[in-house]
C-alpha atoms as a PDB file:
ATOM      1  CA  UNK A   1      16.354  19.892   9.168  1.00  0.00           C
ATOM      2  CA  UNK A   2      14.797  17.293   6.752  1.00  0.00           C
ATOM      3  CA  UNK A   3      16.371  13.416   7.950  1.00  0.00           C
ATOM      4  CA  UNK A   4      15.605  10.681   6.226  1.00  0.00           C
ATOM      5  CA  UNK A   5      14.922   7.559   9.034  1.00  0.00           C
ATOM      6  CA  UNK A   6      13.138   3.970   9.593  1.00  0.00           C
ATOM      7  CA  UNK A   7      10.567   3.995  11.881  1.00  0.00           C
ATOM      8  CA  UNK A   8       9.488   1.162  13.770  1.00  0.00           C
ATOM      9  CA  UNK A   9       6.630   0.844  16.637  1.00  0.00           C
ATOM     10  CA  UNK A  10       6.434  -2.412  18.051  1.00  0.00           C
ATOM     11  CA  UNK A  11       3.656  -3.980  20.316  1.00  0.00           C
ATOM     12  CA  UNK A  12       5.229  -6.732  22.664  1.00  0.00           C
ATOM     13  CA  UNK A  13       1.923  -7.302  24.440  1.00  0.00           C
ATOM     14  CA  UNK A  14      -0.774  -7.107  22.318  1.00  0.00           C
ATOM     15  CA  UNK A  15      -1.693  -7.158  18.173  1.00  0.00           C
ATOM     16  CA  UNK A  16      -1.950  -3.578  16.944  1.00  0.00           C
ATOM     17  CA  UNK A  17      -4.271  -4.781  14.141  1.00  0.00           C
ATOM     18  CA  UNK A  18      -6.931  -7.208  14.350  1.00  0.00           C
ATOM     19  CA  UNK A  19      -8.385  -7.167  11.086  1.00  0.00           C
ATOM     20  CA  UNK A  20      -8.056  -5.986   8.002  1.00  0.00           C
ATOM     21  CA  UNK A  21     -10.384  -3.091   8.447  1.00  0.00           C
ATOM     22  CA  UNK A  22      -7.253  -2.286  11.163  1.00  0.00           C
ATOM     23  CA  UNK A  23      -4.508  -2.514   8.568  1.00  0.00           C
ATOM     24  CA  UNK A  24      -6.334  -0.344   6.348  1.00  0.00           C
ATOM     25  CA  UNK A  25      -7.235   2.922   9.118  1.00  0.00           C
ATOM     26  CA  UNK A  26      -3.288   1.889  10.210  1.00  0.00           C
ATOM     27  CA  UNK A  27      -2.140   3.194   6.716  1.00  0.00           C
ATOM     28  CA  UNK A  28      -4.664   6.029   6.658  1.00  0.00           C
ATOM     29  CA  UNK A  29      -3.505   7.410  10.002  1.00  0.00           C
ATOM     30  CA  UNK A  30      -0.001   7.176   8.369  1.00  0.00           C
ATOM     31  CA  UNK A  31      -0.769   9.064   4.907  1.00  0.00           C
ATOM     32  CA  UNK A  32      -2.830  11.805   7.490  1.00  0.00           C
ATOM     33  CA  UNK A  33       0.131  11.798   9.620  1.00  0.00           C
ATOM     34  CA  UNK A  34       2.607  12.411   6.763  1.00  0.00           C
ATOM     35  CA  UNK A  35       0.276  15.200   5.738  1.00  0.00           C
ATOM     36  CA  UNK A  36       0.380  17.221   9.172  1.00  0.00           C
ATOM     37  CA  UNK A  37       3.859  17.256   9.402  1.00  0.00           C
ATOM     38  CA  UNK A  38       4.678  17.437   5.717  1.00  0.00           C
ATOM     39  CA  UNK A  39       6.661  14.062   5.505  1.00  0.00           C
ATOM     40  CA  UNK A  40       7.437  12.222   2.580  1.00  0.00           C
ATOM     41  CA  UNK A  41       6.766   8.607   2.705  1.00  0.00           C
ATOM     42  CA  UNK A  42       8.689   6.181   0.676  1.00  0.00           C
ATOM     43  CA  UNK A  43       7.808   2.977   2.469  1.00  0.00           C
ATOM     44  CA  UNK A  44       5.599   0.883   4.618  1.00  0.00           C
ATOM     45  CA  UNK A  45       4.761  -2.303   6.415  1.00  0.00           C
ATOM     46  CA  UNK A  46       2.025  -2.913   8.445  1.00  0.00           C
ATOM     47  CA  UNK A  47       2.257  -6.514  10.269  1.00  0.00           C
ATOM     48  CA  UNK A  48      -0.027  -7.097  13.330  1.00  0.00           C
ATOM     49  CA  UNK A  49       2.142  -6.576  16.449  1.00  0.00           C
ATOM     50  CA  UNK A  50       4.235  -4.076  14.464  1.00  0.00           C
ATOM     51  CA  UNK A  51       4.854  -1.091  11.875  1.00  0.00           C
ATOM     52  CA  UNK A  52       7.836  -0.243   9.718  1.00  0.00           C
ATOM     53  CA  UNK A  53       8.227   3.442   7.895  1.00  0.00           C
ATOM     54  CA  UNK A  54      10.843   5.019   5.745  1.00  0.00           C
ATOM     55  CA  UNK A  55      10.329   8.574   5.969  1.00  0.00           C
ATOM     56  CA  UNK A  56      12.479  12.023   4.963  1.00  0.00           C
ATOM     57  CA  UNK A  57      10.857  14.159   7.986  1.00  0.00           C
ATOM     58  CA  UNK A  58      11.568  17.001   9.519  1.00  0.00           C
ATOM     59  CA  UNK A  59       9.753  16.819  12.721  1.00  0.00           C
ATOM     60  CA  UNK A  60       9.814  12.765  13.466  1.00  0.00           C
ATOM     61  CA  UNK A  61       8.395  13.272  16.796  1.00  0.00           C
ATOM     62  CA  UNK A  62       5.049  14.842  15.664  1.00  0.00           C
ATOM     63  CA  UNK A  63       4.745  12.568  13.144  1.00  0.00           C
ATOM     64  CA  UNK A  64       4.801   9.832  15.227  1.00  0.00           C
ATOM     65  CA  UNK A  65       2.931  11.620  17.808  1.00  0.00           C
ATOM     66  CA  UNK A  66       0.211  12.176  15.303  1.00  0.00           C
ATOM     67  CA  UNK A  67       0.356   9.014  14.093  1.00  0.00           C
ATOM     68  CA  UNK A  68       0.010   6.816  16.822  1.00  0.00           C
ATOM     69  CA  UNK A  69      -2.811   9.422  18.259  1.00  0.00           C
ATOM     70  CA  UNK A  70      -4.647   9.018  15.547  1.00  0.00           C
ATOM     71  CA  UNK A  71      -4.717   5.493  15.495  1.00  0.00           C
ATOM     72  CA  UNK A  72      -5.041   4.541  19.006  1.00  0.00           C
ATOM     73  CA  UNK A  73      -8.083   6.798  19.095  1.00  0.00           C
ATOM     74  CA  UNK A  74      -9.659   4.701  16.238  1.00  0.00           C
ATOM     75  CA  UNK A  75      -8.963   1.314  17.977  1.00  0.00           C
ATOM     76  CA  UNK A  76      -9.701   1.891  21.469  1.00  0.00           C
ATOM     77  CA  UNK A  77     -12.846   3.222  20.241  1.00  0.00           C
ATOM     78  CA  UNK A  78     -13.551   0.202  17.661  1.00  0.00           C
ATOM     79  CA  UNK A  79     -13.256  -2.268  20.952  1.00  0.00           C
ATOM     80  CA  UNK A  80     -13.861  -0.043  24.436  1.00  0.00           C
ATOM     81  CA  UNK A  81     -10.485  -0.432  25.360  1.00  0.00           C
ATOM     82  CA  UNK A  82      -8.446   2.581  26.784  1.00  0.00           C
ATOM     83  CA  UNK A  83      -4.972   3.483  27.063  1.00  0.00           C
ATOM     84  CA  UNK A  84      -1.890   3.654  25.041  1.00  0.00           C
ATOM     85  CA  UNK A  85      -1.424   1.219  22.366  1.00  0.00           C
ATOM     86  CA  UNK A  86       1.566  -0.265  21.373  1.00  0.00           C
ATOM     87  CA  UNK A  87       5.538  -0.018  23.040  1.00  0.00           C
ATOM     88  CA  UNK A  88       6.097   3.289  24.890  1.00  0.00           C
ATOM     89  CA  UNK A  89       8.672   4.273  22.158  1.00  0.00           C
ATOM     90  CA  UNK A  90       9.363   4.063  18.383  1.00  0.00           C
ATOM     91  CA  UNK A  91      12.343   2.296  17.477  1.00  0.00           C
ATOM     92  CA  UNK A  92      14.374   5.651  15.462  1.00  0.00           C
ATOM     93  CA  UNK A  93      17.488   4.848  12.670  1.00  0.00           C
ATOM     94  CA  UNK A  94      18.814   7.707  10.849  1.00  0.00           C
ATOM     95  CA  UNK A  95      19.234   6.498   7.055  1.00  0.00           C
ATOM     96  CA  UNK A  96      22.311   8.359   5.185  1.00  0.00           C
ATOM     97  CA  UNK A  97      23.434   7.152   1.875  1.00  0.00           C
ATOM     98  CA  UNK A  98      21.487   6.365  -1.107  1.00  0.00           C
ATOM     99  CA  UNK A  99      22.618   1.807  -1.044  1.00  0.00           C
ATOM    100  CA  UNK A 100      21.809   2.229   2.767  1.00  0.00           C
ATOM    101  CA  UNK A 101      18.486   4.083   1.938  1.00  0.00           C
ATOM    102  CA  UNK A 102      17.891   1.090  -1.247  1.00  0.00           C
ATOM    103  CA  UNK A 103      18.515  -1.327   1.718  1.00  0.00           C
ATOM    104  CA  UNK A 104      16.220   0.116   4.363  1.00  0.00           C
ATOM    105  CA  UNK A 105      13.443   0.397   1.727  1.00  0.00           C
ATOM    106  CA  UNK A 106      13.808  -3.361   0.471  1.00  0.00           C
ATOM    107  CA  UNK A 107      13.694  -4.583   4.111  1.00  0.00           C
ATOM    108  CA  UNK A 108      10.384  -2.832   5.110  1.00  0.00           C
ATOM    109  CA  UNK A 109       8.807  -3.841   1.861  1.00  0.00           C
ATOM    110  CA  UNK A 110       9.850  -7.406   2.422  1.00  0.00           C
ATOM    111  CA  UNK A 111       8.177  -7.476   5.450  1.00  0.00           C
ATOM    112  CA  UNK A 112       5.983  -9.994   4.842  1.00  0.00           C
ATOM    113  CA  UNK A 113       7.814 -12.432   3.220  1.00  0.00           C
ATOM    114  CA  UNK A 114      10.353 -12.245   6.632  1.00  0.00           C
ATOM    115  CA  UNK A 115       7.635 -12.827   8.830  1.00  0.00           C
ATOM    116  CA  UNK A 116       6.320 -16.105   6.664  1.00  0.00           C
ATOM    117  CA  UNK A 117       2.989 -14.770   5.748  1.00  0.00           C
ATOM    118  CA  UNK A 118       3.808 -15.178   1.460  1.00  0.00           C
ATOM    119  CA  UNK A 119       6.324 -16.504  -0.908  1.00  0.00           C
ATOM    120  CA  UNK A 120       7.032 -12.757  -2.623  1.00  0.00           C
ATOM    121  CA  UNK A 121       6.442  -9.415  -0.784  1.00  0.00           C
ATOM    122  CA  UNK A 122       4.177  -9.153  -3.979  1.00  0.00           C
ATOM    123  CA  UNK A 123       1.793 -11.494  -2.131  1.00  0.00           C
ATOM    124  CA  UNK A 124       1.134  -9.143   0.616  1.00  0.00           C
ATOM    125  CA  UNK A 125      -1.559  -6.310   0.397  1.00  0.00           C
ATOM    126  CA  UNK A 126       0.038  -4.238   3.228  1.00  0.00           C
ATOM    127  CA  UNK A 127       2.356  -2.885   2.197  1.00  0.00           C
ATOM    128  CA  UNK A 128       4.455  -0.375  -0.611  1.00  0.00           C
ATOM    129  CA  UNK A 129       5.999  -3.354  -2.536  1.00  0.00           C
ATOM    130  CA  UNK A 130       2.529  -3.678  -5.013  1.00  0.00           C
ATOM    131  CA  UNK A 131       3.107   0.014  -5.737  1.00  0.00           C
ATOM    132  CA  UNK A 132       6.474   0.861  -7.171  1.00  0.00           C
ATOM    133  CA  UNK A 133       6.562   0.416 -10.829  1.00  0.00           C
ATOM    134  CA  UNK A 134       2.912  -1.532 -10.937  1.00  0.00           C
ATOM    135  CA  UNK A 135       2.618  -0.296 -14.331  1.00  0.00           C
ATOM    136  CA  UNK A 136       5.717  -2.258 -15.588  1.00  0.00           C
ATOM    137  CA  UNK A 137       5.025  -5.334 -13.403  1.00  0.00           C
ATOM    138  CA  UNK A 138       1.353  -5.621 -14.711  1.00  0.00           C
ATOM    139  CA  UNK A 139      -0.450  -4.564 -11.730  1.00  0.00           C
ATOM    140  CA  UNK A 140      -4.086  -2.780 -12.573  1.00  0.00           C
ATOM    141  CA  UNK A 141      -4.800   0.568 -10.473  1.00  0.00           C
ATOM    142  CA  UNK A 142      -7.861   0.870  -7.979  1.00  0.00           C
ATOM    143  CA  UNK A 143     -10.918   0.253 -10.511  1.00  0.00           C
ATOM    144  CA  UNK A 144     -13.546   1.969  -7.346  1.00  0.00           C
ATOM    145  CA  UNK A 145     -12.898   4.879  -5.895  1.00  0.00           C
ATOM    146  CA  UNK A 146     -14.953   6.638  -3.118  1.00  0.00           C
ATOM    147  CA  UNK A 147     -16.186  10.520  -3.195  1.00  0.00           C
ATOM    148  CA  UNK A 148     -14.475  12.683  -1.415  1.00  0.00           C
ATOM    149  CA  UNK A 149     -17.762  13.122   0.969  1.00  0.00           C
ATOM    150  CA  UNK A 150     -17.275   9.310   1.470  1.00  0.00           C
ATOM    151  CA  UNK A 151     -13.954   9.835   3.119  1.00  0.00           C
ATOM    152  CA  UNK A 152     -15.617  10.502   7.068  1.00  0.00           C
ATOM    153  CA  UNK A 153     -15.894   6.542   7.050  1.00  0.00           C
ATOM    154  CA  UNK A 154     -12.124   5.821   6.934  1.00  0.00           C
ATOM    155  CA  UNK A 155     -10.239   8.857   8.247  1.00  0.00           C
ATOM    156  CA  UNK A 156     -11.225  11.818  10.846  1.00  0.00           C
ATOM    157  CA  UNK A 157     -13.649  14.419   9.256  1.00  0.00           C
ATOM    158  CA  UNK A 158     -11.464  17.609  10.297  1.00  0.00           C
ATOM    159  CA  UNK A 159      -9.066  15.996   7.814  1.00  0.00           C
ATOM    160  CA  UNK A 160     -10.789  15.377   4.743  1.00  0.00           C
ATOM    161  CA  UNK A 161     -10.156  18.787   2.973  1.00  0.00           C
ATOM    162  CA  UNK A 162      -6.227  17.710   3.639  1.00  0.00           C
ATOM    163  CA  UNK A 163      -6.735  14.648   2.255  1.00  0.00           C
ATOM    164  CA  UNK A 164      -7.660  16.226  -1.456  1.00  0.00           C
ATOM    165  CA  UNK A 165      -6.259  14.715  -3.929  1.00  0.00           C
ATOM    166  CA  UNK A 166      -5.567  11.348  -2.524  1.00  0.00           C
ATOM    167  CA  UNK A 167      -7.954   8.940  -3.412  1.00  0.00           C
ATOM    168  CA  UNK A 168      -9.450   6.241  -1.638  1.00  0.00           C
ATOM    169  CA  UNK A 169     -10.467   2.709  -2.855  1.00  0.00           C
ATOM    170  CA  UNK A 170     -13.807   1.421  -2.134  1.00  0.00           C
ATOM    171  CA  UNK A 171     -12.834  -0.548   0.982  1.00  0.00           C
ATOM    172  CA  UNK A 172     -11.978   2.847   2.774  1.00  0.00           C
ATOM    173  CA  UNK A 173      -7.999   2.660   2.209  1.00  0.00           C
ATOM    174  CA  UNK A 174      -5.951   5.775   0.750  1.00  0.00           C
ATOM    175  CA  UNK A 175      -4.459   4.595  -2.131  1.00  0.00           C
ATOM    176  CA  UNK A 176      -1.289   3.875  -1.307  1.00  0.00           C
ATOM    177  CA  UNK A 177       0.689   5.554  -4.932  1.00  0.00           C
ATOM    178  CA  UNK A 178      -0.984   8.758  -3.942  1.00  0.00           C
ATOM    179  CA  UNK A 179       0.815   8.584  -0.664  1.00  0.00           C
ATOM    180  CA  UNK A 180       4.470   7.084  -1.150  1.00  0.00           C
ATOM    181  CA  UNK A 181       6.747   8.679  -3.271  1.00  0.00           C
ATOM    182  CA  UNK A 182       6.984   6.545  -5.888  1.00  0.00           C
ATOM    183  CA  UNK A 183       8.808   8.395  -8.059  1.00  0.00           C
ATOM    184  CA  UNK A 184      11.448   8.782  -6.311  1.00  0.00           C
ATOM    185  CA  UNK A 185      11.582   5.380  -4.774  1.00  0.00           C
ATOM    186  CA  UNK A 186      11.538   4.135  -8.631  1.00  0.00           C
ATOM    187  CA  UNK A 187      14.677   6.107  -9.521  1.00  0.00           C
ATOM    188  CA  UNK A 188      16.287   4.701  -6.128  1.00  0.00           C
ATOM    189  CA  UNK A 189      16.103   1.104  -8.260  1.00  0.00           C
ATOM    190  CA  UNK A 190      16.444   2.901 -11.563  1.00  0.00           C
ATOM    191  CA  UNK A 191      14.541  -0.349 -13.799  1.00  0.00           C
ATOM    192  CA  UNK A 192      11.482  -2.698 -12.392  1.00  0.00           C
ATOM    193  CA  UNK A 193      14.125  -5.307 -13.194  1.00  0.00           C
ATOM    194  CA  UNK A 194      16.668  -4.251 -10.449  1.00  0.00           C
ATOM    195  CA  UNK A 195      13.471  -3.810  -8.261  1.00  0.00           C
ATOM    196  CA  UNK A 196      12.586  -7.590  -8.374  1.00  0.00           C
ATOM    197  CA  UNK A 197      15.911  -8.771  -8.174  1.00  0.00           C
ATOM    198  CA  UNK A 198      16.065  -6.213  -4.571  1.00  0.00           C
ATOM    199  CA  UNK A 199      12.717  -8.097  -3.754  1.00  0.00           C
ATOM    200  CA  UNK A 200      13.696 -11.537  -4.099  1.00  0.00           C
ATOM    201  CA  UNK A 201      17.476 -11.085  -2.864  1.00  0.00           C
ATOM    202  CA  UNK A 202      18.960 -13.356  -0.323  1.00  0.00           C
ATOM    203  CA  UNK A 203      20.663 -11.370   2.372  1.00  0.00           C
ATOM    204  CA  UNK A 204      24.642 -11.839   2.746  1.00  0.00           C
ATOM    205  CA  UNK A 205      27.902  -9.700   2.899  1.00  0.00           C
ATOM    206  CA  UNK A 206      26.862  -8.243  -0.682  1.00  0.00           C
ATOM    207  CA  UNK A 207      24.376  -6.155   1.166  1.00  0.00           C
ATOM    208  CA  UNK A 208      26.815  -4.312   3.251  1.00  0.00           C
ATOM    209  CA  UNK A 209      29.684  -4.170   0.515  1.00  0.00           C
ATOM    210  CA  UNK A 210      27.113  -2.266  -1.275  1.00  0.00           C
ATOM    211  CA  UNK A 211      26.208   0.037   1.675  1.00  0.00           C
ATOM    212  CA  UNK A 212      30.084   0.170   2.006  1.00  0.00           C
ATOM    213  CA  UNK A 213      30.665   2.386  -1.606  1.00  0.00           C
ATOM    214  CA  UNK A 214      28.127   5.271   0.049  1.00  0.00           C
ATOM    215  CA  UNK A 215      30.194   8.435   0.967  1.00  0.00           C
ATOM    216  CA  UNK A 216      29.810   9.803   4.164  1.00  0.00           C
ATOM    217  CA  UNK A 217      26.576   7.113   4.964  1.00  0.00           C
ATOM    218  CA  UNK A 218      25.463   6.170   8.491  1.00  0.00           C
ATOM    219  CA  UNK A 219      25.773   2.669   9.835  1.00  0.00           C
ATOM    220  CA  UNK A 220      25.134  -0.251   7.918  1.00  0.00           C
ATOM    221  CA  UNK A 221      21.613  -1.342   7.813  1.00  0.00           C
ATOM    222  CA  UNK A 222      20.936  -4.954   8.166  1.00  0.00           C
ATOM    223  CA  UNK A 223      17.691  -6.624   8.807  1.00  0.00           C
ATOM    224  CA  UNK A 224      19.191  -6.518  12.792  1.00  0.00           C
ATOM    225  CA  UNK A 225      18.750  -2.803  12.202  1.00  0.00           C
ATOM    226  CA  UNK A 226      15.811  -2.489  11.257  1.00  0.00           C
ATOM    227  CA  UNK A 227      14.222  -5.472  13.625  1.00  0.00           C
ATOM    228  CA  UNK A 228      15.212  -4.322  16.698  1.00  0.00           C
ATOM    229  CA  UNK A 229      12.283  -5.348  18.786  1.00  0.00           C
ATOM    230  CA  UNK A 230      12.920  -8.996  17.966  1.00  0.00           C
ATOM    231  CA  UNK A 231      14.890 -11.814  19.299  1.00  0.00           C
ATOM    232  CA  UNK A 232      17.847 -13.140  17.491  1.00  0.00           C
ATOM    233  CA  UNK A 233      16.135 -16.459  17.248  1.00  0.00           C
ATOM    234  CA  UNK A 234      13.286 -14.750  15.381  1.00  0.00           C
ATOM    235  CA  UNK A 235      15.910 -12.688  12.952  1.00  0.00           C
ATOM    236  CA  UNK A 236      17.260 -16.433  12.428  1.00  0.00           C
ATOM    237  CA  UNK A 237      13.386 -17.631  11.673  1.00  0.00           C
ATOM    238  CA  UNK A 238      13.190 -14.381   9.353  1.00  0.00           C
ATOM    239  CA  UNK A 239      16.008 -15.857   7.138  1.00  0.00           C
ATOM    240  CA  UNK A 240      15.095 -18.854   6.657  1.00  0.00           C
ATOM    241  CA  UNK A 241      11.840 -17.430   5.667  1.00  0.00           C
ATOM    242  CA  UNK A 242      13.818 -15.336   2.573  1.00  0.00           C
ATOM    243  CA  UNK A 243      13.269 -18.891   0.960  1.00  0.00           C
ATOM    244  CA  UNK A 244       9.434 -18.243   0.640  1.00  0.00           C
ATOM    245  CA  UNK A 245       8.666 -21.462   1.843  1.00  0.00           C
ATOM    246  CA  UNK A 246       4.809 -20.491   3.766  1.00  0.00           C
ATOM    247  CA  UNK A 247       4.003 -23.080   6.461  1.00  0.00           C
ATOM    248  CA  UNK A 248       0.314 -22.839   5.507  1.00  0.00           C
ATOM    249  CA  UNK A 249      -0.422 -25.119   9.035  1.00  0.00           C
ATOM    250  CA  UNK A 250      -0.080 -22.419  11.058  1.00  0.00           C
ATOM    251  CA  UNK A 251      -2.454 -19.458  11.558  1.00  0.00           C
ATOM    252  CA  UNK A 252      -1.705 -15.630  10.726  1.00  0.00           C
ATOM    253  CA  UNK A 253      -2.368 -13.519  13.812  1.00  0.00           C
ATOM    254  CA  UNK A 254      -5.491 -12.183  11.710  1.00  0.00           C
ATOM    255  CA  UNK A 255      -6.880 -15.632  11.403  1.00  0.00           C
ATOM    256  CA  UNK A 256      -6.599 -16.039  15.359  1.00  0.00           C
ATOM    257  CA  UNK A 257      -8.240 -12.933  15.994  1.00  0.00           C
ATOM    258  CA  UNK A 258     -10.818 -13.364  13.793  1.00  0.00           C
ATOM    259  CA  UNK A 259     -11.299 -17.335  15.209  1.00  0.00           C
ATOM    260  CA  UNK A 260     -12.156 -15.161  18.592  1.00  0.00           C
ATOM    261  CA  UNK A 261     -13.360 -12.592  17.615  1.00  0.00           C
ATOM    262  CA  UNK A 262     -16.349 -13.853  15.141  1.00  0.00           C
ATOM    263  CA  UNK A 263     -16.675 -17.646  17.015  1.00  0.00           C
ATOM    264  CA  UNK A 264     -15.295 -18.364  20.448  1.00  0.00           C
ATOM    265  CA  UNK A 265     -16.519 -14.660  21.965  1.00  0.00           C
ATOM    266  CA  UNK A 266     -19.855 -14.901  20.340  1.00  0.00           C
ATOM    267  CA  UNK A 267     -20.079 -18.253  21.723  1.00  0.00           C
ATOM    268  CA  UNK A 268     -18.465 -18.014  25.191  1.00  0.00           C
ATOM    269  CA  UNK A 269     -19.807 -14.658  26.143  1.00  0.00           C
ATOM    270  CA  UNK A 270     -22.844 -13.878  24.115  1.00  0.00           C
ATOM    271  CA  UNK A 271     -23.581 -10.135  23.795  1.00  0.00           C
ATOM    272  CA  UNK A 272     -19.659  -9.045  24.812  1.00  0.00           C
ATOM    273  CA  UNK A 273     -18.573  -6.935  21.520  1.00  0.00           C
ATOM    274  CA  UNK A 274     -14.878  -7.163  22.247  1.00  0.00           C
ATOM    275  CA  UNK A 275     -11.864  -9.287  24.081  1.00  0.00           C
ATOM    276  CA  UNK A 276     -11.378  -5.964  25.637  1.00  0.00           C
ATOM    277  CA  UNK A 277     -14.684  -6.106  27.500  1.00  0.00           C
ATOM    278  CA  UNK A 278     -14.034  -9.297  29.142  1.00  0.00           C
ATOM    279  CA  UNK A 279     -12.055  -9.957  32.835  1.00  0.00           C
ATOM    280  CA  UNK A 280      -8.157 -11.095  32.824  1.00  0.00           C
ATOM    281  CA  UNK A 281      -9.974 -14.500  33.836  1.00  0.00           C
ATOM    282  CA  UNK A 282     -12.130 -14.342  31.333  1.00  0.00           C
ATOM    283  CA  UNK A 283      -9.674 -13.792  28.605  1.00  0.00           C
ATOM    284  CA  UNK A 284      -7.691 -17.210  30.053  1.00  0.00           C
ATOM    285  CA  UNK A 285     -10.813 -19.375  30.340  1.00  0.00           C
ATOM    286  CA  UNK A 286     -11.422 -18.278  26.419  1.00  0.00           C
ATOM    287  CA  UNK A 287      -7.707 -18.880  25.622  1.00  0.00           C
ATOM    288  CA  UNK A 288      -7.886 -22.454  27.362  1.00  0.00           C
ATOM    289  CA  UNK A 289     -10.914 -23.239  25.743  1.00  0.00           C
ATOM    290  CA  UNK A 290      -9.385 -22.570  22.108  1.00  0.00           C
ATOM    291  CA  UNK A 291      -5.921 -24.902  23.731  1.00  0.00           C
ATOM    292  CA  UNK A 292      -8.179 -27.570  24.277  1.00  0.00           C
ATOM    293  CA  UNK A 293     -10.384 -27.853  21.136  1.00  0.00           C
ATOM    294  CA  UNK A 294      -6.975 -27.447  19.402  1.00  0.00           C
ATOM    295  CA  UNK A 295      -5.356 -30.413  21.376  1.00  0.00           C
ATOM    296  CA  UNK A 296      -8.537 -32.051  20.720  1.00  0.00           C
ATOM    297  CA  UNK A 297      -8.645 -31.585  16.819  1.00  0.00           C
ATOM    298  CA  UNK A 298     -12.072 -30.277  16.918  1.00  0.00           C
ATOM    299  CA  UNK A 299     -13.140 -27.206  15.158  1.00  0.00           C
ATOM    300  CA  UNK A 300      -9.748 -25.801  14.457  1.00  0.00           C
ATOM    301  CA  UNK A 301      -8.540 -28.820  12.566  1.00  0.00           C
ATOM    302  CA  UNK A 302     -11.804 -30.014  11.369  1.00  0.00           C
ATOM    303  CA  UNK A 303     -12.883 -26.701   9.737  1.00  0.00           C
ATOM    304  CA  UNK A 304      -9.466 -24.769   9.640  1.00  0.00           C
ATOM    305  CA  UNK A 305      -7.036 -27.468   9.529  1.00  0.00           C
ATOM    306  CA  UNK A 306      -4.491 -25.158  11.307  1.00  0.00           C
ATOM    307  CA  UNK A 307      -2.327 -24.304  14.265  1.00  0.00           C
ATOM    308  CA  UNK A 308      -1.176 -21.708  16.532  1.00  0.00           C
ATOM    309  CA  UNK A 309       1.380 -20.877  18.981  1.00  0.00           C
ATOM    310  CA  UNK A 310       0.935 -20.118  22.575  1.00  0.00           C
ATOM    311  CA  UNK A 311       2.749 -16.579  21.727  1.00  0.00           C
ATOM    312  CA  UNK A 312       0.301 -15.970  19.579  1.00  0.00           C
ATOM    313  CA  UNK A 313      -2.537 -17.240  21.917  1.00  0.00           C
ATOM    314  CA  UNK A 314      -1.338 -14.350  24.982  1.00  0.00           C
ATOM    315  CA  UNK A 315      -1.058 -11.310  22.094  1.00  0.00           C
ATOM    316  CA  UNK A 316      -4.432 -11.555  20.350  1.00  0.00           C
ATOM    317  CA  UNK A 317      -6.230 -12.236  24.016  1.00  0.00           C
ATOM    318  CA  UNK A 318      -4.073  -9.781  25.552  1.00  0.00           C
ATOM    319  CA  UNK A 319      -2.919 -12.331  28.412  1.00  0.00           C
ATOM    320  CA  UNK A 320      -0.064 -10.766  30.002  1.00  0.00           C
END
């Protein structure tokens, strides 16, 4: 039986994207995932130590079976690592009631503005927000699109023929309104207007007074809900982030990897392709290397003029 639920996977240890090449074979294994199982998508956010999906399945355990398969095989073979990537299990909520499924929707699209990487979820590439009614809100469609015979670059060639009819843009990503059911999602809001005002919302008690006029509904959802794998410190952070004020000082995850993957490896351990090929000791001296120059103000400041986070430091080295 078809369920509508919010899927999360979570990766407490490690970055499950470390570029944006990542975030784009992330989405494809989703849209080839939703095709195998014949799911309908209606949202997604990809950050880099975790995924959100709102999906009307019915089979969510080989979709996310599929999915993370698919994935995991990419990555692992990108950097020679091995193993499975990510928390052991998806975090699973059931989503009944049309203001519960409005709120579940809004949440994972606003991903990015919780997390403090943009002012607007508009500013974020990564996600559904840029693709429900883009016509009305001014945003231009793909203008390059790759051949079908292209496709073997960005998603497994046994599933290019089920692929047909989604197109891809010339970076290798699946276009995301040929995947999401926009449509629907569209008459969810009803107007672009009550879209926005769902996008730029400050979350209170109106939220679950809405949820509260759904008949028969599940439990409330709540941006606890659907950030399960977080601390409440971090939901507290998320908040105050609703604000849109971007601390532009600090680094993205992506910016970190990048710093070590493209300049500190290269440098440290010439002809090593990957963190994943160096030693647990290895991986610290790098990490205490990039502590110092930071405490320093060398490169990081000089060039970058930004900061990170210990946290941050263990996840993209994989320092456990």
């Amino acid at each position: 039986m078809r369920k509508t639920v919010h899927l999360c996977l979570a990766s407490h240890d490690e970055v499950l994207f470390r570029s944006d090449e990542d975030l784009i074979r992330g989405f494809n294994s989703f849209a080839v995932a939703c095709r195998l199982t014949e799911t309908r998508a209606l949202a997604d956010g990809l950050m880099s130590d975790h995924v959100h999906f709102v999906v009307a399945t019915d089979d969510t355990d080989e979709l996310t079976r599929q999915l993370r398969y698919d994935y995991t095989r990419y990555f692992n073979r990108k950097y020679g690592r091995d193993g499975r990537l990510g928390d052991k299990k998806f975090y699973i909520t059931e989503i009944v009631g049309t203001r519960h499924l409005l709120a579940a929707i809004s949440y994972v699209n606003r991903q990015a503005l919780h997390h403090g990487l943009c002012s607007t979820p508009f500013g974020y590439r990564h996600c559904s927000a840029n693709v429900i009614f883009a016509e009305e809100l001014g945003k231009a469609p793909a203008a390059d699109l790759l051949s079908l015979r292209s496709y073997y670059n960005y998603i497994p060639r046994d599933k290019i023929d089920l692929m047909k009819g989604c197109r891809m843009s010339s970076d290798g990503q699946l276009l995301r309104e040929d995947v999401i059911d926009v449509k629907y999602v569209q008459e969810l809001y009803m107007t672009a207007r009550n879209f926005l005002f769902y996008m730029n919302r400050i979350t209170n008690d109106d939220w679950k007074r809405e949820q509260g006029t759904d008949t028969d509904a599940g439990p409330m959802v709540s941006i606890d809900t659907i950030e399960q794998h977080v601390t409440p410190d971090e939901i507290r952070e998320m908040l105050v982030n609703e604000n849109g004020r971007v601390d532009r000082k600090w680094m993205t995850d992506m910016e970190l990897c990048a710093l070590i993957d493209k300049v500190y490896l290269p440098r440290l351990y010439p002809g090593r392709e990957s963190i994943y090929q160096l030693s647990d000791r290895e991986r610290t001296n790098l990490g205490n290397r990039l502590l110092v120059d930071c405490k320093r103000q060398t490169y990081l400041v000089k060039v970058l003029n930004k900061y990170f986070t210990r946290e941050q430091l263990c996840r993209c080295l994989v320092i456990r």
